[in-house]
N, C-alpha and C. Protein backbone atom coordinates (compact mmCIF):
# COMPACT_ATOMS: atom_id res chain seq x y z
N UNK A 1 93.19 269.66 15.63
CA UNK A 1 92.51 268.52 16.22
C UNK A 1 92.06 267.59 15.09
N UNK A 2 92.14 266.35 14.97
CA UNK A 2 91.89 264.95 13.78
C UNK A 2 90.92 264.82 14.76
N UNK A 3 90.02 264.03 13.39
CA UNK A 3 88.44 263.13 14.17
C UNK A 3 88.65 262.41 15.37
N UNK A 4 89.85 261.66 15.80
CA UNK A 4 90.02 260.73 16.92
C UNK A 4 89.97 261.57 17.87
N UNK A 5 91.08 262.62 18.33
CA UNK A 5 90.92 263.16 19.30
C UNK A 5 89.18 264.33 19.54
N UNK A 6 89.01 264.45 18.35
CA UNK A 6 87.47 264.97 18.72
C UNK A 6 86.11 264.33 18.93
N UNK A 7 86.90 263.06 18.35
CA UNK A 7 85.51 261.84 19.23
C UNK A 7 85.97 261.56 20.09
N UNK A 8 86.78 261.60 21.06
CA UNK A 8 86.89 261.46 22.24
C UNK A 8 86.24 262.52 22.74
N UNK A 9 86.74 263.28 22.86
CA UNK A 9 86.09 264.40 23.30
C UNK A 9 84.75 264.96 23.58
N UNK A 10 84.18 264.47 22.48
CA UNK A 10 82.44 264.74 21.72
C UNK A 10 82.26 263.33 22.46
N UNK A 11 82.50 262.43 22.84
CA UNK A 11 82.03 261.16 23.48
C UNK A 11 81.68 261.74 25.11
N UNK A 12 82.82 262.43 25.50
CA UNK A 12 82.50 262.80 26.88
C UNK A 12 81.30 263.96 27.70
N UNK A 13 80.46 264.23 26.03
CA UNK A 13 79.57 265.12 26.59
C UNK A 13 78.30 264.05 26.21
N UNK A 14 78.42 263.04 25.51
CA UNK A 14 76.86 262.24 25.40
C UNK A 14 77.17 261.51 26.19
N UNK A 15 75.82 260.64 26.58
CA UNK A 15 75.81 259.04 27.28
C UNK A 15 75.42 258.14 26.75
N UNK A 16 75.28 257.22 27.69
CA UNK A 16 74.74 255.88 27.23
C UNK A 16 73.25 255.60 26.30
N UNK A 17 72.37 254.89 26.58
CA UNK A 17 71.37 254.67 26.05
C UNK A 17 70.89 255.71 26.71
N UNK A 18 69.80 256.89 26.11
CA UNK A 18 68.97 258.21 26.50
C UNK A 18 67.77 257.44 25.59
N UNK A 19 66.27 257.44 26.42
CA UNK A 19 64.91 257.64 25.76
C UNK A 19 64.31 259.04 26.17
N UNK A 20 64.72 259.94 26.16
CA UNK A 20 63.90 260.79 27.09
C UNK A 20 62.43 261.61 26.31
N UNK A 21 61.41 261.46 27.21
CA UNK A 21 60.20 261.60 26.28
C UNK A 21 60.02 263.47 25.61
N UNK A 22 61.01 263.77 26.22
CA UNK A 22 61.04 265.58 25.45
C UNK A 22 62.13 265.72 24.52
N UNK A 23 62.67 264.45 24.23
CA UNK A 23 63.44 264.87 23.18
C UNK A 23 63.16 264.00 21.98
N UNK A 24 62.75 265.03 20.97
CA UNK A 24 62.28 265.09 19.78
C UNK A 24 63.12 263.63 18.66
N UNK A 25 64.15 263.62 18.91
CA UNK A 25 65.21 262.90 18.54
C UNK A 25 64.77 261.21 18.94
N UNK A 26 64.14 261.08 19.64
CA UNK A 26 63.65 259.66 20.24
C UNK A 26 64.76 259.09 20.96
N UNK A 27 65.08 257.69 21.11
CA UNK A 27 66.01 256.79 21.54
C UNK A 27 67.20 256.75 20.66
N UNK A 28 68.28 257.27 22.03
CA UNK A 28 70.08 257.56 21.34
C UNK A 28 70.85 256.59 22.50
N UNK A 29 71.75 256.49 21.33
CA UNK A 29 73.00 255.97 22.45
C UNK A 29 74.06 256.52 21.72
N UNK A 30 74.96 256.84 22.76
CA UNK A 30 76.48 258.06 22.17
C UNK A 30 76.05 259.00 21.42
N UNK A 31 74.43 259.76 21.39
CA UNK A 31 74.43 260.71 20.66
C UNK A 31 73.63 260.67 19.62
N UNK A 32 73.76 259.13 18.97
CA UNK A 32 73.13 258.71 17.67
C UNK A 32 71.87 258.71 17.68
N UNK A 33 71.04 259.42 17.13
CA UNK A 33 69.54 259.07 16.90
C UNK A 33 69.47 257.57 16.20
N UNK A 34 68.26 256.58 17.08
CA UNK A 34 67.48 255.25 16.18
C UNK A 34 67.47 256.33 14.44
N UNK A 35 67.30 257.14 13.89
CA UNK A 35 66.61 257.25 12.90
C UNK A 35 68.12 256.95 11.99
N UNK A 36 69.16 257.88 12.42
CA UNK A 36 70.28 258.26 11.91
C UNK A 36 70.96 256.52 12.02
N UNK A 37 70.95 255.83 12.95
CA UNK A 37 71.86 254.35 13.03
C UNK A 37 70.77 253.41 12.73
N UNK A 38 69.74 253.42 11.78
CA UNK A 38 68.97 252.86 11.04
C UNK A 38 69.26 253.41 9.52
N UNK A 39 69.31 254.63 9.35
CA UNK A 39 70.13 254.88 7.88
C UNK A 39 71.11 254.50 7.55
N UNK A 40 72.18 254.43 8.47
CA UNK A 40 73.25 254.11 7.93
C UNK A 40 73.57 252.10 8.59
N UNK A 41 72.59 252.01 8.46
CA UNK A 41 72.76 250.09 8.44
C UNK A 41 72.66 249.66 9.76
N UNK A 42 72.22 249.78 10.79
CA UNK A 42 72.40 249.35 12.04
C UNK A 42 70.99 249.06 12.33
N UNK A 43 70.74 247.49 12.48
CA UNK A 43 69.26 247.07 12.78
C UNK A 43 69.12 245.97 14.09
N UNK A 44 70.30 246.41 15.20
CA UNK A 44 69.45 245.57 16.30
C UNK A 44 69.28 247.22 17.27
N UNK A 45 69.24 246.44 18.45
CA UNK A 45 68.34 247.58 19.55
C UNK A 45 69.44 248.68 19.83
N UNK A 46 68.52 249.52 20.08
CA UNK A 46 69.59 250.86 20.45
C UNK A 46 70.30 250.92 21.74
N UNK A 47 69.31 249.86 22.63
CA UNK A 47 70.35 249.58 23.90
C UNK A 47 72.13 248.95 23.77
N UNK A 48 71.89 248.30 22.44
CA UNK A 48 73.17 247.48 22.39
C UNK A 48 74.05 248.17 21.62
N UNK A 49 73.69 249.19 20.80
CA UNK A 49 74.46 250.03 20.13
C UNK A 49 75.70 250.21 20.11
N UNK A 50 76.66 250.05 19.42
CA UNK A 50 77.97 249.71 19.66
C UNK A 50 78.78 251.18 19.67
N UNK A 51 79.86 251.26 20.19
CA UNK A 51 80.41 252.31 20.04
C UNK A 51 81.77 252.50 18.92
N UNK A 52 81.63 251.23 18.22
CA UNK A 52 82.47 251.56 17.37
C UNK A 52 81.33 252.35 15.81
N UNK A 53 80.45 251.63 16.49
CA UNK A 53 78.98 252.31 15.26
C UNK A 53 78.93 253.68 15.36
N UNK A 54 78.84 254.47 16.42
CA UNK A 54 78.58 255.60 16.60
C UNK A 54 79.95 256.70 16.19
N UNK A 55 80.90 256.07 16.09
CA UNK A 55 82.17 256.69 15.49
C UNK A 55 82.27 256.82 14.26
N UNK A 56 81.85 255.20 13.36
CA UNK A 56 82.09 254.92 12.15
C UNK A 56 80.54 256.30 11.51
N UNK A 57 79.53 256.46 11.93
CA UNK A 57 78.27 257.08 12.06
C UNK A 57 78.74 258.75 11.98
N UNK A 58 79.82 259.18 13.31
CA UNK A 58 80.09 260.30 13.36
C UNK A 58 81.01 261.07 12.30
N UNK A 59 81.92 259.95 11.71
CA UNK A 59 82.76 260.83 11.08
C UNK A 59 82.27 261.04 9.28
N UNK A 60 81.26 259.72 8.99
CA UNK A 60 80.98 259.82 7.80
C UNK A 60 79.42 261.63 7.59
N UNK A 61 78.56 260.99 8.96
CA UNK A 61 77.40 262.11 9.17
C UNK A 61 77.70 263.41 9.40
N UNK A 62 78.76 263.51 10.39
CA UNK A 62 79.16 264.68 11.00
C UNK A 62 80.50 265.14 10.67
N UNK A 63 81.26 264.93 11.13
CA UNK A 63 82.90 265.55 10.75
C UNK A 63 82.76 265.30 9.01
N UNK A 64 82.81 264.71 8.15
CA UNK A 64 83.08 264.91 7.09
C UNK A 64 81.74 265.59 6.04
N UNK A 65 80.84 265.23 6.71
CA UNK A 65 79.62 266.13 5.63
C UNK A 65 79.85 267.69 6.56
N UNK A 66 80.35 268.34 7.60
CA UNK A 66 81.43 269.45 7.49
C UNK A 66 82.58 270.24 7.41
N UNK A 67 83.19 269.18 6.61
CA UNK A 67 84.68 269.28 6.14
C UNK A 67 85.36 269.66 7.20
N UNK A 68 85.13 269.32 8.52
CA UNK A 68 85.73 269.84 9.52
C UNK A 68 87.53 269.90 9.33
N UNK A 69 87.99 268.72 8.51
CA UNK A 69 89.10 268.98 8.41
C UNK A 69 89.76 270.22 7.64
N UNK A 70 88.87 271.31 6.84
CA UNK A 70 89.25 272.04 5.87
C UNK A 70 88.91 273.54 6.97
N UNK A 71 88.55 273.58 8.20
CA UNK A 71 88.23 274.77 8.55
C UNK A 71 89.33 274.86 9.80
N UNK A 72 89.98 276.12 10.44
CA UNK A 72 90.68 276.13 11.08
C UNK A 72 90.08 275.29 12.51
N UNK A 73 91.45 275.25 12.88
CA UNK A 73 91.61 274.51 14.13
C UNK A 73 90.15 275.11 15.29
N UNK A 74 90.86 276.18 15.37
CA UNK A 74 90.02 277.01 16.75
C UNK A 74 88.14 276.54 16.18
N UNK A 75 87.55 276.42 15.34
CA UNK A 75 86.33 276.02 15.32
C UNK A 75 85.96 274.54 14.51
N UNK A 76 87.06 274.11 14.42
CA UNK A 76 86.90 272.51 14.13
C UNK A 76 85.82 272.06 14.92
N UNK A 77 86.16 271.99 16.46
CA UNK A 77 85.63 270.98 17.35
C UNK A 77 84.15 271.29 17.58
N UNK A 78 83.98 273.39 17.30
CA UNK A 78 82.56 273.58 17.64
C UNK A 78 81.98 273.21 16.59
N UNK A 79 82.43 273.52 15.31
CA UNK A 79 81.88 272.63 14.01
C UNK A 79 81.32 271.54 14.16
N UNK A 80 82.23 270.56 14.57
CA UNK A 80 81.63 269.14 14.84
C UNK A 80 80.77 268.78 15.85
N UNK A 81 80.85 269.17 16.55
CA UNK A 81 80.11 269.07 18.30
C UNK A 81 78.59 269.58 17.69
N UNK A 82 78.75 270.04 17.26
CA UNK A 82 77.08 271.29 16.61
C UNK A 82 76.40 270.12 15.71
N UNK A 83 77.29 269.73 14.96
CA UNK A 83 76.83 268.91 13.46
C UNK A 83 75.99 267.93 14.58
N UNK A 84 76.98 267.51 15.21
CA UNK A 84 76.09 266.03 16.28
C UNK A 84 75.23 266.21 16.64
N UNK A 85 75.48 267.43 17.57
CA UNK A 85 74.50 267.43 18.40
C UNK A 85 73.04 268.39 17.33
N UNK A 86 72.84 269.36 15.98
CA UNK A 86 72.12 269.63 16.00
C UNK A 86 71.72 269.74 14.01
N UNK A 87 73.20 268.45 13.84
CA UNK A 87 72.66 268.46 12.47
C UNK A 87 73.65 269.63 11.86
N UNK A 88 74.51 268.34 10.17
CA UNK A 88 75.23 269.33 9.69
C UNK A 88 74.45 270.51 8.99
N UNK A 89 73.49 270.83 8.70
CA UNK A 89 73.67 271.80 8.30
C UNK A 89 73.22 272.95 8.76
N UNK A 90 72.56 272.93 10.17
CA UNK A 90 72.58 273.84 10.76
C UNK A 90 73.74 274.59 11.51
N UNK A 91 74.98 273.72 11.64
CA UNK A 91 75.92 273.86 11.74
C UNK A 91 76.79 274.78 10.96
N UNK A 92 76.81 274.21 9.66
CA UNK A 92 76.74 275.08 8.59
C UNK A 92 76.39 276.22 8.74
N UNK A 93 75.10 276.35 8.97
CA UNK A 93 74.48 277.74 8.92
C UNK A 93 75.44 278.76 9.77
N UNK A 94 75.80 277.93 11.68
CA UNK A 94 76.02 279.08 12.36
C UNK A 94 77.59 280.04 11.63
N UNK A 95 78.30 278.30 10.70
CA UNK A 95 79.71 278.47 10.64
C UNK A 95 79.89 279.77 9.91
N UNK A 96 78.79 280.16 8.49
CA UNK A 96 78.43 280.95 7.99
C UNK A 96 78.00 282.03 8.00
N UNK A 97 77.04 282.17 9.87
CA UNK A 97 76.69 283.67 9.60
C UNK A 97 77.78 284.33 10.44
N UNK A 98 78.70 283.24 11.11
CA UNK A 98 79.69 283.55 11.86
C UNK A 98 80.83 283.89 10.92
N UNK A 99 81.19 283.71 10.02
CA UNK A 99 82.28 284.63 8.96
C UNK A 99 81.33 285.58 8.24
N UNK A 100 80.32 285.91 8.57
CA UNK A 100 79.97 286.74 7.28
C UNK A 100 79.57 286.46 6.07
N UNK A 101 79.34 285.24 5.69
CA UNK A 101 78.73 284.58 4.19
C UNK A 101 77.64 284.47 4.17
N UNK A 102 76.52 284.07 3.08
CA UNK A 102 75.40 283.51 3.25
C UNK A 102 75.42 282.74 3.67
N UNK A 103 74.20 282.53 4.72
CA UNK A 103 73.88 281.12 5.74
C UNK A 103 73.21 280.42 4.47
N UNK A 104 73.24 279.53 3.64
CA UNK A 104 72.16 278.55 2.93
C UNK A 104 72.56 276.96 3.36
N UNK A 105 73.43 277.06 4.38
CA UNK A 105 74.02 275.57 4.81
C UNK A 105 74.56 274.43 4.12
N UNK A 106 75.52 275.52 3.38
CA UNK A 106 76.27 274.37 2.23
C UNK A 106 77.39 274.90 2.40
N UNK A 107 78.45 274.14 2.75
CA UNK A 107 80.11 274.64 2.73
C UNK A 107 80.52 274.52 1.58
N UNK A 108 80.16 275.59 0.07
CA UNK A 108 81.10 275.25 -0.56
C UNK A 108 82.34 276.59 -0.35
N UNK A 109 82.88 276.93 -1.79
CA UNK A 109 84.18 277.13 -1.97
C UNK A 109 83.86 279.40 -1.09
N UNK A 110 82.98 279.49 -1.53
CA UNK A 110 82.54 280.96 -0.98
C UNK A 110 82.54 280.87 0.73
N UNK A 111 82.27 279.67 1.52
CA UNK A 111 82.31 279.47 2.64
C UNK A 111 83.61 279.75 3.41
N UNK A 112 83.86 278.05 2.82
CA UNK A 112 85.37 278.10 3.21
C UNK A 112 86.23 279.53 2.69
N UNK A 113 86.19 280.30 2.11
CA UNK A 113 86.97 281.07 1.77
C UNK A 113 86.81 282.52 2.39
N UNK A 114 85.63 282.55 3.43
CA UNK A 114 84.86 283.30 4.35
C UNK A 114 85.84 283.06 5.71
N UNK A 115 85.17 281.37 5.58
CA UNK A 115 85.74 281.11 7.37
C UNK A 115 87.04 281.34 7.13
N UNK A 116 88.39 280.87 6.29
CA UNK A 116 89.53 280.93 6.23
C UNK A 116 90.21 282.52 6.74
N UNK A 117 89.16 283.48 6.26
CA UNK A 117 89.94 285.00 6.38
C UNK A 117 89.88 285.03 7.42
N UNK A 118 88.12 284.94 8.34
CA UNK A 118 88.18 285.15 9.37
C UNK A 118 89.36 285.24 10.73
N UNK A 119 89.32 285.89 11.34
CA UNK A 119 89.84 285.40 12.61
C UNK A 119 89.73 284.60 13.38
N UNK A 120 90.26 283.44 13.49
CA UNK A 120 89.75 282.02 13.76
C UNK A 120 88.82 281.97 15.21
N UNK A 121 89.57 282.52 16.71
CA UNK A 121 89.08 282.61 17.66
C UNK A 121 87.69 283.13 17.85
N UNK A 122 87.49 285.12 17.05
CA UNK A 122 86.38 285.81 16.56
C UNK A 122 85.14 284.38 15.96
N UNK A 123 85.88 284.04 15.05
CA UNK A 123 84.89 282.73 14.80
C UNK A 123 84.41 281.79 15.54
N UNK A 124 84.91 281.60 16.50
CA UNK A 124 84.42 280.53 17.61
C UNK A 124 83.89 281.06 18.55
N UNK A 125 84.05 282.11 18.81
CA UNK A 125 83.00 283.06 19.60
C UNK A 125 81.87 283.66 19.16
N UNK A 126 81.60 283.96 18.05
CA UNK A 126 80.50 284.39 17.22
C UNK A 126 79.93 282.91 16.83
N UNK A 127 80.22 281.95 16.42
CA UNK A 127 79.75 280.52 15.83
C UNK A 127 79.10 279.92 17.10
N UNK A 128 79.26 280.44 18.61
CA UNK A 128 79.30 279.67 19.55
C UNK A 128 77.65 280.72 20.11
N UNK A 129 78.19 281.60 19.97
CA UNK A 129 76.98 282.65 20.01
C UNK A 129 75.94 282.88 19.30
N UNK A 130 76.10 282.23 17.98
CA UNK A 130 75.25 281.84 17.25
C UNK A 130 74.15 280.91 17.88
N UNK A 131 74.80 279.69 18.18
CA UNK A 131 74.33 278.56 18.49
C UNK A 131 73.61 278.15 19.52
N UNK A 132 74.09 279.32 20.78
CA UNK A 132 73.54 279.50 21.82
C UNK A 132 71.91 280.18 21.29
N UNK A 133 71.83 281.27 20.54
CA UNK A 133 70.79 282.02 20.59
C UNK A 133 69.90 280.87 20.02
N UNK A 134 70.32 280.04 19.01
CA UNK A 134 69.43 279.25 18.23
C UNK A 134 69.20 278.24 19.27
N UNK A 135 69.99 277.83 20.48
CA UNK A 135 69.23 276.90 21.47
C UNK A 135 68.22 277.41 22.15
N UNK A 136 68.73 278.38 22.85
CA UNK A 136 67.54 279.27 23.58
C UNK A 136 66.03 279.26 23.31
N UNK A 137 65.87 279.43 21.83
CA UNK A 137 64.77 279.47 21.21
C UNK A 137 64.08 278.14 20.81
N UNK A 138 64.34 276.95 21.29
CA UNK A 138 64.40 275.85 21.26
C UNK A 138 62.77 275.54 21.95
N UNK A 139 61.44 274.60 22.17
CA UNK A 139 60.72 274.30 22.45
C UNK A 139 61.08 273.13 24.03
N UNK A 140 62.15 272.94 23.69
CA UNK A 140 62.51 272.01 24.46
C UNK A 140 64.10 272.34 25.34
N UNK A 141 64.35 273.73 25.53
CA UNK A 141 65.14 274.46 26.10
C UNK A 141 64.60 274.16 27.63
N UNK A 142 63.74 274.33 28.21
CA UNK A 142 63.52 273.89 29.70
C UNK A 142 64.03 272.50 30.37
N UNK A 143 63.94 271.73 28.91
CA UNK A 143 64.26 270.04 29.39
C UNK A 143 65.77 270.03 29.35
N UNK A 144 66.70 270.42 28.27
CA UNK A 144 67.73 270.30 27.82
C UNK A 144 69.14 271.27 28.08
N UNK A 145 68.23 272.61 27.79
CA UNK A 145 68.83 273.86 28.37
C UNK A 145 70.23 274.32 28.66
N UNK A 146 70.34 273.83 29.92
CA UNK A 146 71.28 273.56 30.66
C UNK A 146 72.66 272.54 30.49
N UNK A 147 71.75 271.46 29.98
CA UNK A 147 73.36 270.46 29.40
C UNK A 147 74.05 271.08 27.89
N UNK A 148 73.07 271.91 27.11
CA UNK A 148 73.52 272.27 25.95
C UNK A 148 74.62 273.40 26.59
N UNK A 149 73.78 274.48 27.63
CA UNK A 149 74.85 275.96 27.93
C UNK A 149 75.97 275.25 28.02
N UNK A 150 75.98 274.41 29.41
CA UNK A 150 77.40 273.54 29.83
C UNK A 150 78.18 273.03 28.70
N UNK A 151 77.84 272.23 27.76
CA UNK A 151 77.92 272.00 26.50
C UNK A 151 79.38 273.08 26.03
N UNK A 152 78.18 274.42 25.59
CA UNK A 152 79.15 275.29 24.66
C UNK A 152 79.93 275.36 25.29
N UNK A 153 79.40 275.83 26.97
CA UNK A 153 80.78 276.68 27.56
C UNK A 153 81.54 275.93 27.71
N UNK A 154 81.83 274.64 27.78
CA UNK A 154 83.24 273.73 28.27
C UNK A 154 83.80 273.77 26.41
N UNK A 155 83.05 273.68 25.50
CA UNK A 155 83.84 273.78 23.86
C UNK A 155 84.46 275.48 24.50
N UNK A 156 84.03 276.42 24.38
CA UNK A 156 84.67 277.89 24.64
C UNK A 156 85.76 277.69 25.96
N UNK A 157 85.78 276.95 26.80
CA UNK A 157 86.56 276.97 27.75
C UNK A 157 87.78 276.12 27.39
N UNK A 158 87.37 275.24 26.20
CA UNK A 158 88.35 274.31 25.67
C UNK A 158 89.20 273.38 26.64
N UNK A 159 87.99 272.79 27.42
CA UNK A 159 87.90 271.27 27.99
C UNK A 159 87.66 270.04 27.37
């Protein structure tokens, strides 16, 4: 899977403009936190937020600060989907305790050379299970909960 077909994809689980007052993240559109499309140069309203912003946003923030292109196929997409939705380097972390490496949330060369042995699928099921437990435990799991489960399970169902 290349970044295009996984921002499509990763597009069809966010929406439009979201303020919602339990999420920590403040005012998003396609996903993007105001904080994150204020770092990277974007200074009118988040209602108008463009969607070519939130692409140009995704692949520099997310797909490439986790080399998604360097890890097998079968956990590319949960790689990336995670980074978005919960920050690369927690992402990192799950990709890590899911091959067996130290979690310190840095992909370097000991990582990749972890995830590579792995069994790619084993990895997306353990990385996915990871991620779940770390939502669960979430403060804001009652509000969200539910779109995250749906979330994994359609990445594991590979919709």
């Amino acid at each position: 899977m290349n970044f295009e077909h996984a921002f499509e994809k990763l597009i069809g689980h966010e929406g439009g403009f979201v303020d919602h007052p339990s999420d920590p993240g403040g005012a998003t559109r396609y996903g993007i936190t105001e904080r994150v499309a204020r770092a990277n140069g974007y200074a009118g309203s988040m209602r108008e937020f463009p969607l070519t912003e939130a692409k140009r946003i995704a692949r520099a923030e997310y797909w490439d600060a986790v080399r998604a292109d360097e890890v097998p196929d079968a956990v590319r997409f949960d790689l990336f989907d995670a980074a978005y939705n919960s920050g690369p380097v927690q992402a990192i972390k799950w990709l890590q305790r899911a091959a067996g490496a130290t979690d310190d949330g840095i992909l370097g060369p000991k990582t990749l050379l972890a995830v590579r042995m792995a069994d790619p699928h084993l990895l997306s099921k353990r990385f996915n299970g990871h991620r779940l437990n770390f939502l669960a435990d979430r403060k804001t799991w009652d509000h969200f909960g539910r779109g995250w489960a749906r979330r994994i399970a359609s990445n594991l169902l590979g919709a």
